[in-house]
PDB file of N, CA and C in Angstrom:
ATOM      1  N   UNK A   1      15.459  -5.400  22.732  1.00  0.00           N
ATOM      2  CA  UNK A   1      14.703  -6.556  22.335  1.00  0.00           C
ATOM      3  C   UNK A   1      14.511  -6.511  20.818  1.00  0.00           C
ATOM      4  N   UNK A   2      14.829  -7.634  20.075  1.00  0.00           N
ATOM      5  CA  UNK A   2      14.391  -7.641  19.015  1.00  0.00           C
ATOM      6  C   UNK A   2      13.322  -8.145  18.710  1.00  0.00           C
ATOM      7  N   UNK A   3      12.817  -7.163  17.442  1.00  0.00           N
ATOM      8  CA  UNK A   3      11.034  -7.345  16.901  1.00  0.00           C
ATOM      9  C   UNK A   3      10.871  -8.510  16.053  1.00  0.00           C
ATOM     10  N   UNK A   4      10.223  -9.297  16.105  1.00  0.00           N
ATOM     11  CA  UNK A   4       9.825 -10.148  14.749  1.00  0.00           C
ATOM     12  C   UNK A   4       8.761  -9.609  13.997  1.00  0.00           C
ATOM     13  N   UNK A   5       8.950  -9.605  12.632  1.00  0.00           N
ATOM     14  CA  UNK A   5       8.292  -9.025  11.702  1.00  0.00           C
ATOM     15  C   UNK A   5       7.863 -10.163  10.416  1.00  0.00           C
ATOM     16  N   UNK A   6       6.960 -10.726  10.026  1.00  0.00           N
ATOM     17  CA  UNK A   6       6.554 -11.344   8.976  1.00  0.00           C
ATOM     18  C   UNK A   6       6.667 -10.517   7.681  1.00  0.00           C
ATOM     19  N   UNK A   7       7.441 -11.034   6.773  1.00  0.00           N
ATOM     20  CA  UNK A   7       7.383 -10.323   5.551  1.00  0.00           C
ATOM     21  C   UNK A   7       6.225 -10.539   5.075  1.00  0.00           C
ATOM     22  N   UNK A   8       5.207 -11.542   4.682  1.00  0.00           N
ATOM     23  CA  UNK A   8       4.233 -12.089   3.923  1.00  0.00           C
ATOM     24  C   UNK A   8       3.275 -11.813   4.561  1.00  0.00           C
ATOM     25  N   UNK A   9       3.164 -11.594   5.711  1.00  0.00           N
ATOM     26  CA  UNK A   9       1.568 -11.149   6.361  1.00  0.00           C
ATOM     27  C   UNK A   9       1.813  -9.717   6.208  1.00  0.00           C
ATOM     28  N   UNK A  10       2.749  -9.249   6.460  1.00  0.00           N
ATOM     29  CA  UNK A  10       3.188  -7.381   6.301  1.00  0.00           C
ATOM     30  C   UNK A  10       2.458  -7.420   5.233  1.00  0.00           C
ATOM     31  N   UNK A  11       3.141  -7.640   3.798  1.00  0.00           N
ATOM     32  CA  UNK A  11       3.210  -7.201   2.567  1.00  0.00           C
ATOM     33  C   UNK A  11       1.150  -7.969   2.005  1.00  0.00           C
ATOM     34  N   UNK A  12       0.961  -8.827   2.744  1.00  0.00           N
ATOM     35  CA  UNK A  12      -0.550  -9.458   2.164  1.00  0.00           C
ATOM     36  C   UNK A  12      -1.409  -8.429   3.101  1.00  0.00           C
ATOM     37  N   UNK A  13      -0.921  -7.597   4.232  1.00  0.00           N
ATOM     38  CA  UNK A  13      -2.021  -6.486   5.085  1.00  0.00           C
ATOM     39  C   UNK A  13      -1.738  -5.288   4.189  1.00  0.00           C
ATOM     40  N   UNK A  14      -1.159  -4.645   3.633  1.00  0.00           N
ATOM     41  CA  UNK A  14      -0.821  -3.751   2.607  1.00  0.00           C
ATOM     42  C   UNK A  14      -1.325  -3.622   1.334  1.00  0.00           C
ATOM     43  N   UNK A  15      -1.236  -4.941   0.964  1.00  0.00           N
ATOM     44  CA  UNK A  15      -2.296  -5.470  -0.241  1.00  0.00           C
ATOM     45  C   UNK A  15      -3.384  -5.507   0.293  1.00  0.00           C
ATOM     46  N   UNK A  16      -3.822  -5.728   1.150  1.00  0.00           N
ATOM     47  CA  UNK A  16      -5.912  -5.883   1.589  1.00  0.00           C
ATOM     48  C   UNK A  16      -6.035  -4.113   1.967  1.00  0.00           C
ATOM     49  N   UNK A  17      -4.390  -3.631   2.534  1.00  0.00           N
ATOM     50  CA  UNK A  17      -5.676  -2.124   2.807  1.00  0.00           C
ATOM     51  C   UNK A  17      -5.726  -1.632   1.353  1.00  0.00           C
ATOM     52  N   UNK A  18      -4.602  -1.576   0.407  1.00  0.00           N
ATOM     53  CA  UNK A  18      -4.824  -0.453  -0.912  1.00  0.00           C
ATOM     54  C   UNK A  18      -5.998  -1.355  -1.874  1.00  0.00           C
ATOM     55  N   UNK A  19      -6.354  -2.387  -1.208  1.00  0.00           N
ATOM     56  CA  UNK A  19      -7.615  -3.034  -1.980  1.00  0.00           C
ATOM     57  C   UNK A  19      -8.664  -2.090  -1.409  1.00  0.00           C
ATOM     58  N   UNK A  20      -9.220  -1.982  -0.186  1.00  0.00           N
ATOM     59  CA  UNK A  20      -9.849  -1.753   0.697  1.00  0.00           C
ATOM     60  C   UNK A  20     -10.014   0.162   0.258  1.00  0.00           C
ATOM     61  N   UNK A  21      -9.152   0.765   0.685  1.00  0.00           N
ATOM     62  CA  UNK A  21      -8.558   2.061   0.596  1.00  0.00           C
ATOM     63  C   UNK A  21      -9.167   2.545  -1.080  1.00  0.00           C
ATOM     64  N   UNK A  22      -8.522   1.861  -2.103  1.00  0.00           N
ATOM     65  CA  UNK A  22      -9.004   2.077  -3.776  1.00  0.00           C
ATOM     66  C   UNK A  22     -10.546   1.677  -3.978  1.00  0.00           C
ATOM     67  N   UNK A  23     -11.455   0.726  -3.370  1.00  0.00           N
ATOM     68  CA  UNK A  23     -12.665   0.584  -2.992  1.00  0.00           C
ATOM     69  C   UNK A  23     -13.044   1.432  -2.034  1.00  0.00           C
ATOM     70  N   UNK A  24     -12.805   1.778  -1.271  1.00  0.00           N
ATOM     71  CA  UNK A  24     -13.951   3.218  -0.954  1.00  0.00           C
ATOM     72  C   UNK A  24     -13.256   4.613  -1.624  1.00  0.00           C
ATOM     73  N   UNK A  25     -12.211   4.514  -2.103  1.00  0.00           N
ATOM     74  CA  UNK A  25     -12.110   6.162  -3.650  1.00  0.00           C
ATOM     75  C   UNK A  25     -13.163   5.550  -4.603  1.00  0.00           C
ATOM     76  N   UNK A  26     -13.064   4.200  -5.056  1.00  0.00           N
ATOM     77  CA  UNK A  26     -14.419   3.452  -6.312  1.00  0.00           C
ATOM     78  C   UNK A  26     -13.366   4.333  -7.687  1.00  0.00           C
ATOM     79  N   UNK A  27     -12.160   3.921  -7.498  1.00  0.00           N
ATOM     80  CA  UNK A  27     -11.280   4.176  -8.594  1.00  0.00           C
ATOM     81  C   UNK A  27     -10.368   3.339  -9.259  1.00  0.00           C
ATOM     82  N   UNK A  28      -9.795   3.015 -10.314  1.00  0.00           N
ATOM     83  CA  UNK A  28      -9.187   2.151 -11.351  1.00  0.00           C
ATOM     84  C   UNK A  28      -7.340   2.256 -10.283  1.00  0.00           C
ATOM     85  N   UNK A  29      -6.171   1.479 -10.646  1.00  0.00           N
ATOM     86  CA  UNK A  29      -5.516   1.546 -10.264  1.00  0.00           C
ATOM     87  C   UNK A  29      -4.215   2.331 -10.688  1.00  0.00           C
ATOM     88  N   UNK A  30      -5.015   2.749 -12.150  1.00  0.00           N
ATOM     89  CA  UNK A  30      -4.226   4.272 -12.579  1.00  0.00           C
ATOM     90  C   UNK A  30      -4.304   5.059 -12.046  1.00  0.00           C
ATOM     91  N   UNK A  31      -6.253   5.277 -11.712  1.00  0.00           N
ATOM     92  CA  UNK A  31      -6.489   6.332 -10.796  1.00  0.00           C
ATOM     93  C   UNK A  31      -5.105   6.591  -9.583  1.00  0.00           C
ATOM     94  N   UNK A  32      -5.145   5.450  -9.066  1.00  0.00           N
ATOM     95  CA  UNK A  32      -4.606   5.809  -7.376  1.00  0.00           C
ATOM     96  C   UNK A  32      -3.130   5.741  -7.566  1.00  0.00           C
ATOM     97  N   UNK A  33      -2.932   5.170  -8.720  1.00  0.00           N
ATOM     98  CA  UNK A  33      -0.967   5.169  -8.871  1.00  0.00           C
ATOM     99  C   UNK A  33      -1.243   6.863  -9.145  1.00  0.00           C
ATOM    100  N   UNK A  34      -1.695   7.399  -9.774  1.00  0.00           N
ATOM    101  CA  UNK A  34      -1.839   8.742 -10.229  1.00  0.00           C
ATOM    102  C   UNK A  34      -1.918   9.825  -9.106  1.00  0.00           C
ATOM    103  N   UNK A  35      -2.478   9.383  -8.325  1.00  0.00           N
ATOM    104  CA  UNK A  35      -3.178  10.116  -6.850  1.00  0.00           C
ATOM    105  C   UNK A  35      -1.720  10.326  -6.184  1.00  0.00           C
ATOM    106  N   UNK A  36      -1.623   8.842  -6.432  1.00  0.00           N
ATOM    107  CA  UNK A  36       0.293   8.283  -5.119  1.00  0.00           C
ATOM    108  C   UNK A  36       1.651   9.065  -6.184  1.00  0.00           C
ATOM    109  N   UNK A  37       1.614   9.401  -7.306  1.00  0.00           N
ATOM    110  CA  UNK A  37       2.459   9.770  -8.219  1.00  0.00           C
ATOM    111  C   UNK A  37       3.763   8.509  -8.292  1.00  0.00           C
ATOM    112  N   UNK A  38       3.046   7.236  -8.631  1.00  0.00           N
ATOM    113  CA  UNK A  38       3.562   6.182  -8.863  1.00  0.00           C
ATOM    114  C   UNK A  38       3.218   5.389  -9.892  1.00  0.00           C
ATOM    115  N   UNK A  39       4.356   4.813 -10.364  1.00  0.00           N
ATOM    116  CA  UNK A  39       4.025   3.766 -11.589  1.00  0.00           C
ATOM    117  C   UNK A  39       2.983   3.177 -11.568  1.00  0.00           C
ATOM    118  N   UNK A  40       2.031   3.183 -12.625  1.00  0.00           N
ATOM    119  CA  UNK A  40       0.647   1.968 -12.506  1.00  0.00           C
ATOM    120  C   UNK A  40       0.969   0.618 -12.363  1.00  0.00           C
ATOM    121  N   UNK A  41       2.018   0.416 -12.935  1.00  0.00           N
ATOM    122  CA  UNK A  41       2.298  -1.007 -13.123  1.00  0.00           C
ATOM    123  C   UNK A  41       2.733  -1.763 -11.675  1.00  0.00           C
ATOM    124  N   UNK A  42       3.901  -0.768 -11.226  1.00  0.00           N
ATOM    125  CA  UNK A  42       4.316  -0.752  -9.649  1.00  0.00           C
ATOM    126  C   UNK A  42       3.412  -0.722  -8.703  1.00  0.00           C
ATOM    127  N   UNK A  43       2.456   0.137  -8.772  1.00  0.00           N
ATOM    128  CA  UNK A  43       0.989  -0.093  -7.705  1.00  0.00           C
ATOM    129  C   UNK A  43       0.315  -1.432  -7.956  1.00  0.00           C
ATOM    130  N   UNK A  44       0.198  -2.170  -8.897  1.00  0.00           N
ATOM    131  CA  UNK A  44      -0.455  -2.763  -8.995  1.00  0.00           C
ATOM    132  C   UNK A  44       0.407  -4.008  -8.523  1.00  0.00           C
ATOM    133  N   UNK A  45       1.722  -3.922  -8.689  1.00  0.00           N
ATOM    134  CA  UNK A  45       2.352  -5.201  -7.816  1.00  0.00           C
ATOM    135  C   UNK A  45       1.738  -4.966  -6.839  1.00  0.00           C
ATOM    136  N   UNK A  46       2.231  -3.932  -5.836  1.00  0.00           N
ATOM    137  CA  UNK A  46       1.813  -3.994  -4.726  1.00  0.00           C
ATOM    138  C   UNK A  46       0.633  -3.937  -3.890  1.00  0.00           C
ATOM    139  N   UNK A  47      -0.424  -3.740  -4.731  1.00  0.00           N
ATOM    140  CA  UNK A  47      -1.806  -4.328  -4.429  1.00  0.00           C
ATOM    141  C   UNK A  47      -2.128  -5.362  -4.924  1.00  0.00           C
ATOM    142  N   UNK A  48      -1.677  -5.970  -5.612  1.00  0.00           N
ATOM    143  CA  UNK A  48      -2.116  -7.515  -5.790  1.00  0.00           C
ATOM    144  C   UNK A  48      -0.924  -8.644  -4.803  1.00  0.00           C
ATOM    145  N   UNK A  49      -0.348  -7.778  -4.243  1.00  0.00           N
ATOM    146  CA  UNK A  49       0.324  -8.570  -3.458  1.00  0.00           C
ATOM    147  C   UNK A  49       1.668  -9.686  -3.466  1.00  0.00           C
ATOM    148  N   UNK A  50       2.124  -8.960  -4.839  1.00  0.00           N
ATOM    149  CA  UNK A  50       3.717  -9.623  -5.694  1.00  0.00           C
ATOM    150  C   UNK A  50       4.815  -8.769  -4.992  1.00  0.00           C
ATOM    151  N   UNK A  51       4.376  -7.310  -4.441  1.00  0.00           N
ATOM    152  CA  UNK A  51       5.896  -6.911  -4.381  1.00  0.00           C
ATOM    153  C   UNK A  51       5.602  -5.805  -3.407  1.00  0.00           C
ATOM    154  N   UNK A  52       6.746  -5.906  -2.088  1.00  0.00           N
ATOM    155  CA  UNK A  52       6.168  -5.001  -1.144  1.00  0.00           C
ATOM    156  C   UNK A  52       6.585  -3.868  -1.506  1.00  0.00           C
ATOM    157  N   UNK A  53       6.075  -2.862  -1.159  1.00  0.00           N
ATOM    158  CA  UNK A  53       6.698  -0.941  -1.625  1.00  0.00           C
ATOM    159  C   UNK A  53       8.300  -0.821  -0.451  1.00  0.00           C
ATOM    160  N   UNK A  54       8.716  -0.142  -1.256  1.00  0.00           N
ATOM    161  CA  UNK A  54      10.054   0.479  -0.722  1.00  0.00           C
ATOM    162  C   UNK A  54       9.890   1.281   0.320  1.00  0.00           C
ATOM    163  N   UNK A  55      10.643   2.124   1.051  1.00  0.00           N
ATOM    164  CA  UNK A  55      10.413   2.899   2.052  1.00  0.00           C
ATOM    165  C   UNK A  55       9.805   4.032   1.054  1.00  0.00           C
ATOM    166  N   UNK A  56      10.444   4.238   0.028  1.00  0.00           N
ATOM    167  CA  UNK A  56      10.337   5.437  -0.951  1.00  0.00           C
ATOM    168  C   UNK A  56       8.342   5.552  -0.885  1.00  0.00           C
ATOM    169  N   UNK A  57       7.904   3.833  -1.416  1.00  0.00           N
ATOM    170  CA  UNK A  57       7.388   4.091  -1.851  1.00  0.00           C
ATOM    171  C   UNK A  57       5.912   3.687  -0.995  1.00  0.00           C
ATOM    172  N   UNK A  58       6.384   3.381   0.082  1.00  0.00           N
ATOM    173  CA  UNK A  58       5.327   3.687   1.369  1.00  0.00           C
ATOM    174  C   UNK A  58       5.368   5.382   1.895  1.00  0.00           C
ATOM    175  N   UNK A  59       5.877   5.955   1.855  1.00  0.00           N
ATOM    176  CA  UNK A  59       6.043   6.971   1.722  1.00  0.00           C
ATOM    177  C   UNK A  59       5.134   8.271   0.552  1.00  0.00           C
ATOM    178  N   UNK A  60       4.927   7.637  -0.193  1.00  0.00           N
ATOM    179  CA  UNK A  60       4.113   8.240  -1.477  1.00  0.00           C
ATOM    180  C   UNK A  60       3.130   7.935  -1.376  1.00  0.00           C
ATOM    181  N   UNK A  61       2.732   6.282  -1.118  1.00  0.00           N
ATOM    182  CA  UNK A  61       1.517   5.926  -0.565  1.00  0.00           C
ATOM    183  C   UNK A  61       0.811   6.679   0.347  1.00  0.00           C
ATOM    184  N   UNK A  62       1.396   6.567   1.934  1.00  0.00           N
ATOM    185  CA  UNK A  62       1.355   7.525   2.564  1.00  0.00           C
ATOM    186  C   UNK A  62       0.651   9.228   2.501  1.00  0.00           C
ATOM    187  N   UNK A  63       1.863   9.761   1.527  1.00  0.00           N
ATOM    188  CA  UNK A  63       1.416  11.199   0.748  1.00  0.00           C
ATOM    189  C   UNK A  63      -0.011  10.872   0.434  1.00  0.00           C
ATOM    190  N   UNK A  64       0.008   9.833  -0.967  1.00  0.00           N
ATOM    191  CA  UNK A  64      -1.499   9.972  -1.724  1.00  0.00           C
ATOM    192  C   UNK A  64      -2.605  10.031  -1.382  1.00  0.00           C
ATOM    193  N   UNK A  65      -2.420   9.558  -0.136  1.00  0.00           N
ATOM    194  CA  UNK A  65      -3.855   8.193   0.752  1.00  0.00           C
ATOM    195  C   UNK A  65      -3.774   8.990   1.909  1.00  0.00           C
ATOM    196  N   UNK A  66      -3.040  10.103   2.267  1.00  0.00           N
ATOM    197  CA  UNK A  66      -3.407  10.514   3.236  1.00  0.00           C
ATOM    198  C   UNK A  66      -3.894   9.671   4.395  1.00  0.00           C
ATOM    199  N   UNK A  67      -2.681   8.819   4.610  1.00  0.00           N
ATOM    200  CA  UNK A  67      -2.606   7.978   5.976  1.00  0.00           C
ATOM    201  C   UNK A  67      -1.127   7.543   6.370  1.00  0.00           C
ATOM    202  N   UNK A  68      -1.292   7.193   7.248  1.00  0.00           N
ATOM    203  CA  UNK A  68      -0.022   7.303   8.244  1.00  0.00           C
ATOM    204  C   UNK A  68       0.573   5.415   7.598  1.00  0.00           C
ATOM    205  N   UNK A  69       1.952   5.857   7.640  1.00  0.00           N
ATOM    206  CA  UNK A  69       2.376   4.356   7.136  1.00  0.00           C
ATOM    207  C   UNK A  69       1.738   3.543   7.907  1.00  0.00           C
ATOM    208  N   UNK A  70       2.762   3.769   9.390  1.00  0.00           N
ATOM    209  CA  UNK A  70       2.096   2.714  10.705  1.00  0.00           C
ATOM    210  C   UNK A  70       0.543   1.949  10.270  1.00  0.00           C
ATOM    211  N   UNK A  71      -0.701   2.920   9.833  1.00  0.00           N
ATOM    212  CA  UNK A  71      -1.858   2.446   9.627  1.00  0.00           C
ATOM    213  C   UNK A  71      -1.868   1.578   8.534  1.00  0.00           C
ATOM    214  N   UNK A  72      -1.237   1.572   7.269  1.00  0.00           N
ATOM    215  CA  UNK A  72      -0.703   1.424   6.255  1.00  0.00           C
ATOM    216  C   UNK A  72      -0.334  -0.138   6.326  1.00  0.00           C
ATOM    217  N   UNK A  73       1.035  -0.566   7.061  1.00  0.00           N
ATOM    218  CA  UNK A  73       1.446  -1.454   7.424  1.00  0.00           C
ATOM    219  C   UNK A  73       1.058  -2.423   8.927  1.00  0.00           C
ATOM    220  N   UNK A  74       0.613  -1.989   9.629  1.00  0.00           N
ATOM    221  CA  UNK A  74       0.330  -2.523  10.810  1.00  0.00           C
ATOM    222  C   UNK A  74      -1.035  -2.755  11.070  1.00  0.00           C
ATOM    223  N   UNK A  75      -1.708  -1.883  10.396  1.00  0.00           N
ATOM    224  CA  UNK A  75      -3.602  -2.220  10.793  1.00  0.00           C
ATOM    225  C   UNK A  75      -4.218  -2.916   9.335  1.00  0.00           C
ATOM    226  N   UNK A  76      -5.758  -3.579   9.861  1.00  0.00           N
ATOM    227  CA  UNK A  76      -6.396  -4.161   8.751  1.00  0.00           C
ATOM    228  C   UNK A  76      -7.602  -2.666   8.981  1.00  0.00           C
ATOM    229  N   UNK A  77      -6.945  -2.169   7.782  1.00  0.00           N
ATOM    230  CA  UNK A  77      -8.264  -1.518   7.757  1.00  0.00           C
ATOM    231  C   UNK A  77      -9.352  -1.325   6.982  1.00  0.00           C
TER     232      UNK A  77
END
């Protein structure tokens, strides 16, 4: 069976958790590109919701944030 997947609700739930996620650290978005060992500029696409992360870089996310992609991409948390 094939899955349907929304790119724009994916990539806008990703943007609300590293909003969400960087509000309870109560840190800048250097801070958490720093945490994720990712470009500031690149985090900040992808928390403001211009540009979804790569596998690479759900993955680092992942690492930084100490959470599971799945939670990452699939839950509002």
């Amino acid at each position: 069976m094939k899955m349907k997947f929304d790119k724009d609700k994916i990539k806008d739930r990703i943007s609300s958790n590293l909003l969400k996620i960087r509000g309870e650290y109560g840190c800048s978005q250097r801070e958490m590109s720093q945490k994720c060992h990712i470009n500031r500029n690149m985090y900040g696409l992808w928390e403001d919701g211009y540009v979804m992360p790569s596998a690479l870089g759900l993955l680092s996310l992942s690492e930084g944030l100490g959470i599971s992609i799945d939670d990452l991409v699939k839950k509002d948390l």
